[in-house]
Protein backbone atom coordinates (compact mmCIF):
# COMPACT_ATOMS: atom_id res chain seq x y z
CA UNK A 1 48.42 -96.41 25.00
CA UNK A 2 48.52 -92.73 24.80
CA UNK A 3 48.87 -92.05 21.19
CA UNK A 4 45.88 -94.19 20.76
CA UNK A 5 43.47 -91.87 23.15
CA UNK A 6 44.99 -89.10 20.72
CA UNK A 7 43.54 -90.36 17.83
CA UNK A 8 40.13 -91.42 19.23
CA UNK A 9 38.11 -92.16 16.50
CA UNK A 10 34.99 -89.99 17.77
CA UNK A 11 33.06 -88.95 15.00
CA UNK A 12 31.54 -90.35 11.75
CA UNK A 13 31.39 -88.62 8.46
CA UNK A 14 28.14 -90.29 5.73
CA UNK A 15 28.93 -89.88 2.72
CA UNK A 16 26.03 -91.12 -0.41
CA UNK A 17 27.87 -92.94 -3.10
CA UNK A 18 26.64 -94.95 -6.00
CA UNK A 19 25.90 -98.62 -5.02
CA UNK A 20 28.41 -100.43 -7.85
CA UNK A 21 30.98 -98.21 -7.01
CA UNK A 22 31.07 -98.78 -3.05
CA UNK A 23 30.73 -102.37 -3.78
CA UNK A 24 33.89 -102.87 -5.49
CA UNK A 25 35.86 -100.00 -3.20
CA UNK A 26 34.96 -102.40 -0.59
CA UNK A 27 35.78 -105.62 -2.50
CA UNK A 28 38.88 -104.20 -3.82
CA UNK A 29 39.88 -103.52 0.10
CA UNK A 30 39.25 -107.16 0.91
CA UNK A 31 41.24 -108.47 -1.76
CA UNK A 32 43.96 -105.74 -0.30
CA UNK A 33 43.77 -106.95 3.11
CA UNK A 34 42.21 -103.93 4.22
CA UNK A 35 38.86 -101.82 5.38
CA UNK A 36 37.06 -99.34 3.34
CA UNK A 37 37.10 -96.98 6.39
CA UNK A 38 40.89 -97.51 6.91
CA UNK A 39 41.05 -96.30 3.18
CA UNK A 40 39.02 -93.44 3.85
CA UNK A 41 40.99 -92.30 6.47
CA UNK A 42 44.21 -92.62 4.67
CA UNK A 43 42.65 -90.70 1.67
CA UNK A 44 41.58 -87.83 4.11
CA UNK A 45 45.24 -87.62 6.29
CA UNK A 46 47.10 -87.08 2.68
CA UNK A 47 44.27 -84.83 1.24
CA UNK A 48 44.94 -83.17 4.36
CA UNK A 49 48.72 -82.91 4.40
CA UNK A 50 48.55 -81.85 0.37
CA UNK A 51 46.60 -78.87 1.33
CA UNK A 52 48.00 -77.89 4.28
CA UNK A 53 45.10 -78.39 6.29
CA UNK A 54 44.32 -79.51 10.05
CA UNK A 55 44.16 -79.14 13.16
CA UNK A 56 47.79 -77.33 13.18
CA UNK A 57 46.98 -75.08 10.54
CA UNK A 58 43.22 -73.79 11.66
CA UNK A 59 44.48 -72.81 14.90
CA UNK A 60 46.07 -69.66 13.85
C-alpha cells in the first residue's frame, strides 16, 4: 500500500491533439487492452529514463 501513495497520481498534464489522431490512439488502446493515459504515462517514464531526467536527476 505504500508504493502506491508514492506514485499518487496528483496532477494532470492537457495536451491539444488532432481529433483523428486521438481517436484511433484511443481505439488502438482498447483493442490492446489498455488506457490512453496508461500509454501516456509509459511514454513519459521511458522518455524520462532515455534522457536521464527526473526527480533523481533535478535534485542536484
Amino acid at each position: 500500500m505504500a508504493k502506491r501513495a508514492k506514485h499518487k497520481k496528483d496532477a494532470q498534464l492537457m495536451i491539444r491533439i488532432n481529433k483523428a489522431e486521438r481517436d484511433d490512439f484511443v481505439e488502438l488502446c482498447e483493442e490492446l487492452d489498455t488506457s490512453a493515459a496508461r500509454e501516456v504515462r509509459r511514454f513519459i517514464r521511458a522518455f524520462l529514463k532515455e534522457h536521464g531526467a527526473g526527480k533523481e536527476t533535478l535534485k542536484g
